[in-house]
PDB file of N, CA and C in Angstrom:
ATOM      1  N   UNK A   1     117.630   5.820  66.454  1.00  0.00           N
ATOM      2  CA  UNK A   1     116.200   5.698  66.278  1.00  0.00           C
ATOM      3  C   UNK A   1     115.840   4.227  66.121  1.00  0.00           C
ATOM      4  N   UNK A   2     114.910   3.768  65.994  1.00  0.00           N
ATOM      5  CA  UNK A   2     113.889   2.739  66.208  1.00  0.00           C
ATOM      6  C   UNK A   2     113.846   2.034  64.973  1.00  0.00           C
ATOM      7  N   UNK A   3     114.005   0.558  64.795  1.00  0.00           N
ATOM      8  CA  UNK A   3     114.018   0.383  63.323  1.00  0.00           C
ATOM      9  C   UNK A   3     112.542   1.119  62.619  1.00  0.00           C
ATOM     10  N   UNK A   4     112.669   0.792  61.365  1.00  0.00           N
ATOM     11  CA  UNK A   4     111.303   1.373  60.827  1.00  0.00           C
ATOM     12  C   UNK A   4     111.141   3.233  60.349  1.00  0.00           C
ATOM     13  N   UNK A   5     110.118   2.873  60.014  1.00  0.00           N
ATOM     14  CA  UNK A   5     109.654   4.557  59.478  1.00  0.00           C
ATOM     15  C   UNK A   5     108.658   4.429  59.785  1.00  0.00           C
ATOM     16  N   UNK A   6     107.624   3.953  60.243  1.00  0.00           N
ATOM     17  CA  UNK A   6     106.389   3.959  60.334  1.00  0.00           C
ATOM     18  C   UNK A   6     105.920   4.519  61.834  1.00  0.00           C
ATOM     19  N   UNK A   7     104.775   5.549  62.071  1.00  0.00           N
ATOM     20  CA  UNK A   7     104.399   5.899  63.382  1.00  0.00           C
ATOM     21  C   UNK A   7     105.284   7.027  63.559  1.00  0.00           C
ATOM     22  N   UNK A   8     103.983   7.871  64.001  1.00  0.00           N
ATOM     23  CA  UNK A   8     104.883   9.481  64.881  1.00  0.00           C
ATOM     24  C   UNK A   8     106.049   9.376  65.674  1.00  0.00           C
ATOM     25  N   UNK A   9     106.959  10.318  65.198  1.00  0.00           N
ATOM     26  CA  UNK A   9     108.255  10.349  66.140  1.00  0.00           C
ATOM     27  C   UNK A   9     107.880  11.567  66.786  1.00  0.00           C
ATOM     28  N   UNK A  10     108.281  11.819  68.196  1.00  0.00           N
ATOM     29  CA  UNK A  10     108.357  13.011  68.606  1.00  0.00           C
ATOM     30  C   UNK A  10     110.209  13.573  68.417  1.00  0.00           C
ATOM     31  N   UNK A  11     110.348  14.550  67.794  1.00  0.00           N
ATOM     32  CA  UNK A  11     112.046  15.419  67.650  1.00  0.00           C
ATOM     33  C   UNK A  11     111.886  16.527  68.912  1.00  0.00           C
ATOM     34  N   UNK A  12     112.909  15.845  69.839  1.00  0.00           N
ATOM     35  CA  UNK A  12     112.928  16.943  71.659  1.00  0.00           C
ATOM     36  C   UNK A  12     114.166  17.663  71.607  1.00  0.00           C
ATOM     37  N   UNK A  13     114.500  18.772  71.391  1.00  0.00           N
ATOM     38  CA  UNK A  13     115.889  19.636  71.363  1.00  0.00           C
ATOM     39  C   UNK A  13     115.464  20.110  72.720  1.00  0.00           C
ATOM     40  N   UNK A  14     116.249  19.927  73.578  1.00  0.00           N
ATOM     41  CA  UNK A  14     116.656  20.847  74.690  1.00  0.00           C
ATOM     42  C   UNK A  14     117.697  21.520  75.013  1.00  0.00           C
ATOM     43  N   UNK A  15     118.005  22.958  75.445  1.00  0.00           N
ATOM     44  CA  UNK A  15     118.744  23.591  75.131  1.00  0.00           C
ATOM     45  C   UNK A  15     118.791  24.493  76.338  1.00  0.00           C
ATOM     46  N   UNK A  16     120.347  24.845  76.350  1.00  0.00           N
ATOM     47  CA  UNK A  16     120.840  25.825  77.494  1.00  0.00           C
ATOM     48  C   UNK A  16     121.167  26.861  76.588  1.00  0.00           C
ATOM     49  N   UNK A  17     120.569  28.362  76.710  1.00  0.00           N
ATOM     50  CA  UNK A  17     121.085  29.349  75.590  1.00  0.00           C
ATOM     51  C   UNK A  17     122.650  30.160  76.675  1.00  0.00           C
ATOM     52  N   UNK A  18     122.918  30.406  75.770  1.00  0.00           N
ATOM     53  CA  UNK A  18     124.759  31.384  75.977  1.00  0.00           C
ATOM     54  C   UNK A  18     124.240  32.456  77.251  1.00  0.00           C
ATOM     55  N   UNK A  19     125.178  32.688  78.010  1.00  0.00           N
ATOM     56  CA  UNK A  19     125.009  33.764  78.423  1.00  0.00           C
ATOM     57  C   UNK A  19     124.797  35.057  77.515  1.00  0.00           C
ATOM     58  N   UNK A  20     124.048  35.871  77.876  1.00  0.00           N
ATOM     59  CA  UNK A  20     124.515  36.740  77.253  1.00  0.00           C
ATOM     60  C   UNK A  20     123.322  37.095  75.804  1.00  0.00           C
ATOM     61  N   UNK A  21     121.922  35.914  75.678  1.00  0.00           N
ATOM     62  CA  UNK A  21     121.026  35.748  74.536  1.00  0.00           C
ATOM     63  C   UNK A  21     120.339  36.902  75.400  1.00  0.00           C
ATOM     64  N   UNK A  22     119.929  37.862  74.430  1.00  0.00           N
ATOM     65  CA  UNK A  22     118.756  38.990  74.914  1.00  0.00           C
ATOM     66  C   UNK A  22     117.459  38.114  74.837  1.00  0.00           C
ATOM     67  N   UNK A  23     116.673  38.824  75.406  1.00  0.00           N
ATOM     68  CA  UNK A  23     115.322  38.199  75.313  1.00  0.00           C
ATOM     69  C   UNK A  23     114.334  38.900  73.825  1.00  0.00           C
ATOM     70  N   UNK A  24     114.909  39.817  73.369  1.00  0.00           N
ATOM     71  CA  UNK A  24     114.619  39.508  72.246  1.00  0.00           C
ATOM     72  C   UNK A  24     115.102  38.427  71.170  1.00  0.00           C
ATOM     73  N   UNK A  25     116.485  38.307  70.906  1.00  0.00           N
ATOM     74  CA  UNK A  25     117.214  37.421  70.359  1.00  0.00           C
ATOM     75  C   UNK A  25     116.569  36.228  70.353  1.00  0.00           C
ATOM     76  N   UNK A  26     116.182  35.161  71.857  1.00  0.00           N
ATOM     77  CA  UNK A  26     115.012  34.289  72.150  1.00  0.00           C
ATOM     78  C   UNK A  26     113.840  34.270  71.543  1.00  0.00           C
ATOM     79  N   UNK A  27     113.426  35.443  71.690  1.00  0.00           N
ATOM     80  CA  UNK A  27     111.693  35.545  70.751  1.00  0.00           C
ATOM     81  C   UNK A  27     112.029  35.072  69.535  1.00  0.00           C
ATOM     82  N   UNK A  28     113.377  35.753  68.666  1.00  0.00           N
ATOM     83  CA  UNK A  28     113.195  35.628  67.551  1.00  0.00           C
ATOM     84  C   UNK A  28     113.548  34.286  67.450  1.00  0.00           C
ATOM     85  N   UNK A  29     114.437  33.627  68.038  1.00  0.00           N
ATOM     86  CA  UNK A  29     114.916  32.098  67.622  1.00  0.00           C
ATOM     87  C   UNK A  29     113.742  31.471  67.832  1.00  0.00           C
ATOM     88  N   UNK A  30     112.624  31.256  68.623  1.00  0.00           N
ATOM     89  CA  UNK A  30     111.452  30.908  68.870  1.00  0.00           C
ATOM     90  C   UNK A  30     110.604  31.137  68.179  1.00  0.00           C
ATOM     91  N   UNK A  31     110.388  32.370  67.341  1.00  0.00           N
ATOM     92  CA  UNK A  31     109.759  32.500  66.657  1.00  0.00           C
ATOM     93  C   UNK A  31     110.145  31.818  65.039  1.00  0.00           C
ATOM     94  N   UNK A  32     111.436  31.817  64.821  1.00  0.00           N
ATOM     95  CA  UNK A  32     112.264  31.160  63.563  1.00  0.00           C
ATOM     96  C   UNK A  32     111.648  29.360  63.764  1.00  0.00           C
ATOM     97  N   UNK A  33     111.720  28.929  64.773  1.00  0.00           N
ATOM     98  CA  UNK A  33     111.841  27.478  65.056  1.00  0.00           C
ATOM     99  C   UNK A  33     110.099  27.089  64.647  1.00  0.00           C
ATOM    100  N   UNK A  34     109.221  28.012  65.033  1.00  0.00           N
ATOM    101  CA  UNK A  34     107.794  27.771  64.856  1.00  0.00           C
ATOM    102  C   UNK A  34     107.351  27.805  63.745  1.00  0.00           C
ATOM    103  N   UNK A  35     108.197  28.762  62.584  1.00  0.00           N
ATOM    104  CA  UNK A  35     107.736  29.197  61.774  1.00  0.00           C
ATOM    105  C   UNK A  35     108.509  28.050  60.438  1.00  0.00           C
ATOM    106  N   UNK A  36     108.593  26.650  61.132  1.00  0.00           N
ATOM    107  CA  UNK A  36     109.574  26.210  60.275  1.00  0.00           C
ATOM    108  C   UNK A  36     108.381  24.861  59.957  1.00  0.00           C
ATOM    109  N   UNK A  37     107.245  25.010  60.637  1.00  0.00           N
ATOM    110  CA  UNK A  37     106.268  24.132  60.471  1.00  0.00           C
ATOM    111  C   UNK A  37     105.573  24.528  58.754  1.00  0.00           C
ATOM    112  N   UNK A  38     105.324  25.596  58.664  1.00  0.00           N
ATOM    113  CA  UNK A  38     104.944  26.357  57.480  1.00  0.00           C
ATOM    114  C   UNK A  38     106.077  25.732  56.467  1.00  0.00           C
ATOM    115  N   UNK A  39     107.365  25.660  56.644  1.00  0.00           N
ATOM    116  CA  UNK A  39     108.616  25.774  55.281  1.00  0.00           C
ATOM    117  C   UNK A  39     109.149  24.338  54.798  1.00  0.00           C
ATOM    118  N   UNK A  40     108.855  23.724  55.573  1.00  0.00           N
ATOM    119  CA  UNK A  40     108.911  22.014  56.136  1.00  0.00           C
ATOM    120  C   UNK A  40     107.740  20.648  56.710  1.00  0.00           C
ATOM    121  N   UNK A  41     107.532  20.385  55.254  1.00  0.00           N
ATOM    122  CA  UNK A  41     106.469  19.868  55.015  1.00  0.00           C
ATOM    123  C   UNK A  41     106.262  18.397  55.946  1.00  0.00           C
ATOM    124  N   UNK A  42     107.623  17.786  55.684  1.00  0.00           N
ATOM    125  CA  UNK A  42     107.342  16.768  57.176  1.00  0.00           C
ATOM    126  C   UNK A  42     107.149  16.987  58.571  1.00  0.00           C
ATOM    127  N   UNK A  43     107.370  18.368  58.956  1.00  0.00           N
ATOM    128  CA  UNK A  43     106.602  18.944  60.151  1.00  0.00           C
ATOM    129  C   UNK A  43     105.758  18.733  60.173  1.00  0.00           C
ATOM    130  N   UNK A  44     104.985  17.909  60.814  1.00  0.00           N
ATOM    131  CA  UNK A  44     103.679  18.158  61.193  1.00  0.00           C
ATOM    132  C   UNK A  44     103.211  19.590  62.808  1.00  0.00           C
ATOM    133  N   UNK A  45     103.903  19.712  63.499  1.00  0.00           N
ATOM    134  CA  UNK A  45     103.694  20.352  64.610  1.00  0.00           C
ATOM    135  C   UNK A  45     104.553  20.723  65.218  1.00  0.00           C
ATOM    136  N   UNK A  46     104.682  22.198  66.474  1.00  0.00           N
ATOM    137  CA  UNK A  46     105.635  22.380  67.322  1.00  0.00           C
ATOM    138  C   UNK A  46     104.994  22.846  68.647  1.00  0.00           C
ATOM    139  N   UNK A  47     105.526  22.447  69.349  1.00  0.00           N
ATOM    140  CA  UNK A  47     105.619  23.202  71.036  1.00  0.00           C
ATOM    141  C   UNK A  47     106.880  23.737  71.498  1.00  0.00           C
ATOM    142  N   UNK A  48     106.741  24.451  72.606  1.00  0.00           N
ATOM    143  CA  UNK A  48     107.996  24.416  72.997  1.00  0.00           C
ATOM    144  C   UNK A  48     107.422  24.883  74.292  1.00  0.00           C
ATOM    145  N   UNK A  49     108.598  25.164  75.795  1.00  0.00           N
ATOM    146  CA  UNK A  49     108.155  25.657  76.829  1.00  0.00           C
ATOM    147  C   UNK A  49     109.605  25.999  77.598  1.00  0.00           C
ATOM    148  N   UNK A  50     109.185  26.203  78.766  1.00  0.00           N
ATOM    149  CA  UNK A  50     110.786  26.308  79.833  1.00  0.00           C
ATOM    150  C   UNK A  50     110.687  25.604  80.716  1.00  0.00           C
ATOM    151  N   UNK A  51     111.766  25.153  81.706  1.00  0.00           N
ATOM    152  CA  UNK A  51     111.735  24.571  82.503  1.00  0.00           C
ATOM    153  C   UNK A  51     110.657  24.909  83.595  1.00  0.00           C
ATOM    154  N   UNK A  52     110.210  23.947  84.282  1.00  0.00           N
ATOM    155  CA  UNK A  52     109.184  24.344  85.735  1.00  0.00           C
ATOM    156  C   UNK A  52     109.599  23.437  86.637  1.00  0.00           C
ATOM    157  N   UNK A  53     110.231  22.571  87.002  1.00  0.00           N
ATOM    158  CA  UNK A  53     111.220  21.580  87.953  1.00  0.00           C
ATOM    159  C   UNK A  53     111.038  22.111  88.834  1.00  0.00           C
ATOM    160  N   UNK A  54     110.722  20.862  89.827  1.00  0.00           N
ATOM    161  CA  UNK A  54     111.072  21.733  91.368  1.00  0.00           C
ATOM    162  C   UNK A  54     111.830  20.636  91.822  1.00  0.00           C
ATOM    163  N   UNK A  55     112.544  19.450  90.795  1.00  0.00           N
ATOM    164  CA  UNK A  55     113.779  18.715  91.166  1.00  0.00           C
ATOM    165  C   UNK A  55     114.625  19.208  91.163  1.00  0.00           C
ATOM    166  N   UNK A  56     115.276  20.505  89.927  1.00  0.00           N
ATOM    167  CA  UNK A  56     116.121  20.434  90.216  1.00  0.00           C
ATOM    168  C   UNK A  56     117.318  19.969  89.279  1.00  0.00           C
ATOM    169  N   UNK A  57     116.904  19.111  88.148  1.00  0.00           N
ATOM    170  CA  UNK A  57     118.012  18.253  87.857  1.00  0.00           C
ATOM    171  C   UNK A  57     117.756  18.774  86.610  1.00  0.00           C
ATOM    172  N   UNK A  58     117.875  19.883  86.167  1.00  0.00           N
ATOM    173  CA  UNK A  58     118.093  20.400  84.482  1.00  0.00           C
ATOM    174  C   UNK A  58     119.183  20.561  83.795  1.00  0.00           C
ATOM    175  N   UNK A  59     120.363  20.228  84.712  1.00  0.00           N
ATOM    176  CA  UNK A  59     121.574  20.398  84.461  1.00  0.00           C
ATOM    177  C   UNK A  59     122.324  21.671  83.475  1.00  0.00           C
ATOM    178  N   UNK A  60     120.971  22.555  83.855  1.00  0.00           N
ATOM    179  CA  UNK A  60     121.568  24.342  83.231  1.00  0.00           C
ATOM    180  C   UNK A  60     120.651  24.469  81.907  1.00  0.00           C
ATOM    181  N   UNK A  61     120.067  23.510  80.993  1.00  0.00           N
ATOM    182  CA  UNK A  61     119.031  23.307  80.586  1.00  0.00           C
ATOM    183  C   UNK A  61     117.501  23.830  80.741  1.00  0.00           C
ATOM    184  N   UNK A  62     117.605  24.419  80.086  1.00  0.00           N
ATOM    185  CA  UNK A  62     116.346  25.515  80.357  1.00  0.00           C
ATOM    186  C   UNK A  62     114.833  25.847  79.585  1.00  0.00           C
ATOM    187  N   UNK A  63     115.403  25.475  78.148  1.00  0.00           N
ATOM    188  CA  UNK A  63     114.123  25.189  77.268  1.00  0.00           C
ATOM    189  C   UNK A  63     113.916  23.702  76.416  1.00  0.00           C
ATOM    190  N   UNK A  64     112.636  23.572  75.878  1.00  0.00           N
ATOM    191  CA  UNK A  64     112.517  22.158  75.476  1.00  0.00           C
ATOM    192  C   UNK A  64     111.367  22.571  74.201  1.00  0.00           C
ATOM    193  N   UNK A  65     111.888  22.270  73.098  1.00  0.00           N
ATOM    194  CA  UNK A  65     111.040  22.646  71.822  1.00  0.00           C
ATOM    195  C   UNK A  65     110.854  20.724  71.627  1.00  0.00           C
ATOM    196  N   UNK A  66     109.478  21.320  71.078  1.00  0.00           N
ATOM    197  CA  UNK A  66     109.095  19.458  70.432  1.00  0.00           C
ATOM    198  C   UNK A  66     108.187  19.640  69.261  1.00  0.00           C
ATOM    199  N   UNK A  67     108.885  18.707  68.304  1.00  0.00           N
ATOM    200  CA  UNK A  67     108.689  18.863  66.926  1.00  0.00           C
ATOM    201  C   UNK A  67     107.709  17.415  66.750  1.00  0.00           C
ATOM    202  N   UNK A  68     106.477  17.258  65.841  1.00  0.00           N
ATOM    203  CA  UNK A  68     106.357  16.024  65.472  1.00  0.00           C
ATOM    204  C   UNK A  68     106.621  15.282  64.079  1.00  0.00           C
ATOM    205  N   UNK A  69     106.596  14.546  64.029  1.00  0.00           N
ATOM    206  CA  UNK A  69     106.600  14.351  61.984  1.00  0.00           C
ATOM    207  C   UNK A  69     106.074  13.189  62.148  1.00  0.00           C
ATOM    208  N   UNK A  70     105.550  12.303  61.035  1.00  0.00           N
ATOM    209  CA  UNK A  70     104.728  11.188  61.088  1.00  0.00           C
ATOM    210  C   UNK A  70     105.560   9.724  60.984  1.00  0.00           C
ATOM    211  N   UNK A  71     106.880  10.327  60.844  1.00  0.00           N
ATOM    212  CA  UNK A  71     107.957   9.040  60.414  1.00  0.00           C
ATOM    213  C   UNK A  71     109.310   9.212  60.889  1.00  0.00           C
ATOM    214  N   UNK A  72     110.499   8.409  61.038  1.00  0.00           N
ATOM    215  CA  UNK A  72     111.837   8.458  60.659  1.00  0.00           C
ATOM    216  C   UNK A  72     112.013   9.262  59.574  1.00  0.00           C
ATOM    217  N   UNK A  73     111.295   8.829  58.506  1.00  0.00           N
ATOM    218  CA  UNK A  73     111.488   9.264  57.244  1.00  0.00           C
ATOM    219  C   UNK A  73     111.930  10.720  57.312  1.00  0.00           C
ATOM    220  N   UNK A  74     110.327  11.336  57.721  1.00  0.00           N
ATOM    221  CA  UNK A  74     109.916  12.737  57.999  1.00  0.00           C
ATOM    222  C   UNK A  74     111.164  13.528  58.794  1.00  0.00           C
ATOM    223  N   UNK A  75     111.627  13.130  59.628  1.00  0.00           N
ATOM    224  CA  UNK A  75     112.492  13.842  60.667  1.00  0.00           C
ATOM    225  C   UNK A  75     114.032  13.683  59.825  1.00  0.00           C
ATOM    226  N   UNK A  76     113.928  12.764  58.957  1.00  0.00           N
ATOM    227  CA  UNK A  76     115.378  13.209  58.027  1.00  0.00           C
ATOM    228  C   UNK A  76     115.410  13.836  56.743  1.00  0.00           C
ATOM    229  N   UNK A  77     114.071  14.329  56.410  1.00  0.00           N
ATOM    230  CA  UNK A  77     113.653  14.999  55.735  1.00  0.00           C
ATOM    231  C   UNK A  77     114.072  16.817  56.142  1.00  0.00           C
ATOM    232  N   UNK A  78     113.231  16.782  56.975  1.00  0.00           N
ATOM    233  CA  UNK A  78     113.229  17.763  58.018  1.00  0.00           C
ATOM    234  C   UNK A  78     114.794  18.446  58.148  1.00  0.00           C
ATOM    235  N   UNK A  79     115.655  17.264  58.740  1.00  0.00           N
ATOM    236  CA  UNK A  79     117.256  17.108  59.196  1.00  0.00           C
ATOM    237  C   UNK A  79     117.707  17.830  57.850  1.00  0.00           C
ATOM    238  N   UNK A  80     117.454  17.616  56.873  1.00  0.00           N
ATOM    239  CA  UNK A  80     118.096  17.882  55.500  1.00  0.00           C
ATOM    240  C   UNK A  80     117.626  19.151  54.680  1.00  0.00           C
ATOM    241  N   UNK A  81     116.514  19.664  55.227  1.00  0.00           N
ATOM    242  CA  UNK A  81     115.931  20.658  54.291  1.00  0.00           C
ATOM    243  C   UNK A  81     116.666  22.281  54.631  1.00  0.00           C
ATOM    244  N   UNK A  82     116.785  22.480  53.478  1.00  0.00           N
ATOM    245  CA  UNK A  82     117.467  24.263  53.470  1.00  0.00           C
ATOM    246  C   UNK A  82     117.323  24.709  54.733  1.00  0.00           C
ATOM    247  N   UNK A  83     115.888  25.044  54.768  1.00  0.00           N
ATOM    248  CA  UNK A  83     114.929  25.654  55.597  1.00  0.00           C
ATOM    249  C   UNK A  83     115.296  25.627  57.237  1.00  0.00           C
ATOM    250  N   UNK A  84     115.485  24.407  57.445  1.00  0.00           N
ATOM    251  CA  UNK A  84     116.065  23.625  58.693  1.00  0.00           C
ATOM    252  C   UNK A  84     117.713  24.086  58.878  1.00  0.00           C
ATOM    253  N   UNK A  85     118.369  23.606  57.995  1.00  0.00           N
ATOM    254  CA  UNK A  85     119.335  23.906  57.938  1.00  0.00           C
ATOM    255  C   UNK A  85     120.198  25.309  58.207  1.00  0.00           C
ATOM    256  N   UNK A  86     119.551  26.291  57.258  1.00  0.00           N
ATOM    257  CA  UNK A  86     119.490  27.400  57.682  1.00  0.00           C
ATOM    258  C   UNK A  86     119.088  27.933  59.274  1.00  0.00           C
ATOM    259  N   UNK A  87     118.120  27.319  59.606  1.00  0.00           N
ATOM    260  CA  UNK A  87     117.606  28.407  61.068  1.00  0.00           C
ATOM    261  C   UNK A  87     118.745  27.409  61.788  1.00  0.00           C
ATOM    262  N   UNK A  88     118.903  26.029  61.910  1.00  0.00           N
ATOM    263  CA  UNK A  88     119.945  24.956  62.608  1.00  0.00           C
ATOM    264  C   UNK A  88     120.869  26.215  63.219  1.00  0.00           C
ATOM    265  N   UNK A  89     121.923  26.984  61.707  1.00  0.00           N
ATOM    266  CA  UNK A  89     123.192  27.034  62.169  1.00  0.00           C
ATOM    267  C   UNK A  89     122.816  28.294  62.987  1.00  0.00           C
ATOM    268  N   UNK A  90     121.429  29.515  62.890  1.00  0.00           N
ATOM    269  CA  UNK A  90     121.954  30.570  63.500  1.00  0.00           C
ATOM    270  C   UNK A  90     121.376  29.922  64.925  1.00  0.00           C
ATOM    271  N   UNK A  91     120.472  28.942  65.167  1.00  0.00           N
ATOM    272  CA  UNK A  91     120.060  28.831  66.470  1.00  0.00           C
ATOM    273  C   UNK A  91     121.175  28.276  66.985  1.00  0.00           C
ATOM    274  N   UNK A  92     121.964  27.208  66.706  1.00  0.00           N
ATOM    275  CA  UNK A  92     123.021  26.677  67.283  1.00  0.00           C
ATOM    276  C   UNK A  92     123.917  27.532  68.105  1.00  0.00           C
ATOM    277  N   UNK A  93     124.319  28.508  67.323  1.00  0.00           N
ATOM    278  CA  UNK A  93     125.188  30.189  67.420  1.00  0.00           C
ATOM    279  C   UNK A  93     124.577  30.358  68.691  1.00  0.00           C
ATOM    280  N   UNK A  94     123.719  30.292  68.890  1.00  0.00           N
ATOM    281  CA  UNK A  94     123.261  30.810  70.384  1.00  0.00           C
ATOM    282  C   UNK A  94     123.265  30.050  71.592  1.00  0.00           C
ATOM    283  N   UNK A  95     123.397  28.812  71.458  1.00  0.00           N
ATOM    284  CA  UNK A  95     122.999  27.495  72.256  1.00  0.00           C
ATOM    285  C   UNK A  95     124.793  27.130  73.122  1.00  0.00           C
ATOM    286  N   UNK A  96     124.423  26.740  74.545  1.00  0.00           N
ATOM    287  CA  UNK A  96     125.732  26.672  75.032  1.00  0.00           C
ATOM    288  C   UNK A  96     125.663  25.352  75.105  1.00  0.00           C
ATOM    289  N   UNK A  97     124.242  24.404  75.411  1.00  0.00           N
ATOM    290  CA  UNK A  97     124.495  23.394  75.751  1.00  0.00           C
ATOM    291  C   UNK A  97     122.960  22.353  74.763  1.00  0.00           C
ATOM    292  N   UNK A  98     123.294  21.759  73.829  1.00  0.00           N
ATOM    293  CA  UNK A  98     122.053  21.060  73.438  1.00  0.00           C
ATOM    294  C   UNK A  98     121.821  19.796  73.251  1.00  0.00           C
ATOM    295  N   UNK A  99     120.912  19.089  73.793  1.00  0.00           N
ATOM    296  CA  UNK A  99     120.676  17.254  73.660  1.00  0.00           C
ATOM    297  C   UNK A  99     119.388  17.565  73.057  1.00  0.00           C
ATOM    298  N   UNK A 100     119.526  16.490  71.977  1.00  0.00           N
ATOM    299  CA  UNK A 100     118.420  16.276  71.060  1.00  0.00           C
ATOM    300  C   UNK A 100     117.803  14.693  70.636  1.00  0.00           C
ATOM    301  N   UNK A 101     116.816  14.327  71.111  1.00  0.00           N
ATOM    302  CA  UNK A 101     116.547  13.296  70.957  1.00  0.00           C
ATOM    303  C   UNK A 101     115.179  12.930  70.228  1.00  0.00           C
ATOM    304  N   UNK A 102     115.334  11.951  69.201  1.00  0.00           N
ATOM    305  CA  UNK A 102     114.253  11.669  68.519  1.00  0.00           C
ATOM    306  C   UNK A 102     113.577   9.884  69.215  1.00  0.00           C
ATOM    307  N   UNK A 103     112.323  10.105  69.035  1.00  0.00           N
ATOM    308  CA  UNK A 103     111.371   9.053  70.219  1.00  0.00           C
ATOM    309  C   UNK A 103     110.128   8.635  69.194  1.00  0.00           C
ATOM    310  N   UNK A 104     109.978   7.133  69.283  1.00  0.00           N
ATOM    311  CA  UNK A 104     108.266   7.051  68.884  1.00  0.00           C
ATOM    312  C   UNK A 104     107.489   6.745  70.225  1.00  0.00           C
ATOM    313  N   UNK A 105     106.596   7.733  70.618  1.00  0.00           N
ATOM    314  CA  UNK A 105     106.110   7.682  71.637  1.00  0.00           C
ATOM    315  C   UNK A 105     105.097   5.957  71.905  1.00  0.00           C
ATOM    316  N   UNK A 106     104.691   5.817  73.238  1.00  0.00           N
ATOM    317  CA  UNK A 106     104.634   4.260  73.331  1.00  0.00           C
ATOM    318  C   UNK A 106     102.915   4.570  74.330  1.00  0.00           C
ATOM    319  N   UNK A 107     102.045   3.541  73.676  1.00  0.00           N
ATOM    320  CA  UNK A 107     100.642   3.687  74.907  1.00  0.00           C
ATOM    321  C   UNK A 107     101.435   3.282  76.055  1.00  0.00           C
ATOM    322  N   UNK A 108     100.894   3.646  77.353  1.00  0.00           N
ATOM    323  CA  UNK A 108     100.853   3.557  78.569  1.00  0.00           C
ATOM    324  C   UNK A 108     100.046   2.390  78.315  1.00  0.00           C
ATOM    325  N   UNK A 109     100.662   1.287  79.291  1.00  0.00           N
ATOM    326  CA  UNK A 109     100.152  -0.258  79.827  1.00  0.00           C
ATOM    327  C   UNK A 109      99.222  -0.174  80.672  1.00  0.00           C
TER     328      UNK A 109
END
């Protein structure tokens, strides 16, 4: 990360789930991940979506959740809380392939 704490970070998990995740199983991890804005106070926000590429280059990568928090601070807050922690290990359990990257987004020149 970026020196500093100051200014919104965006937190981007992208993730290839296991063969084999029901599509209920999904709802619920999706629904666990949203509901972590409520339990986790440096959350400020979540999205998430699926791939729509017509490149091509997802490398098996299929969904993209995005978290905001207002700081560094916030996102190791976040990193550390029960709450997090807890949903972390069962979503992980499901995940075959995950890159996670934290960003302070930048104005366009």
């Amino acid at each position: 990360m970026a020196a500093g704490n100051g200014g919104v970070v965006k937190h981007l998990v992208i993730v290839q789930f296991k063969e084999g995740v029901t599509p209920e199983r999904l709802s619920g991890l999706i629904s666990g991940y949203a509901g972590l804005v409520d339990k986790v106070p440096s959350m400020k926000a979540f999205h998430w979506g699926t791939d729509v590429s017509i490149e091509n280059m997802h490398q098996g990568f299929t969904h993209v959740f995005e978290s905001t928090f207002e700081s560094t601070e916030g996102v190791k807050e976040y990193v550390y809380h029960p709450a997090h922690v807890e949903f972390a290990n069962d979503f992980l359990a499901s995940t075959e392939k995950v890159l996670i990257i934290d960003f302070k987004p930048s104005a366009a020149n």
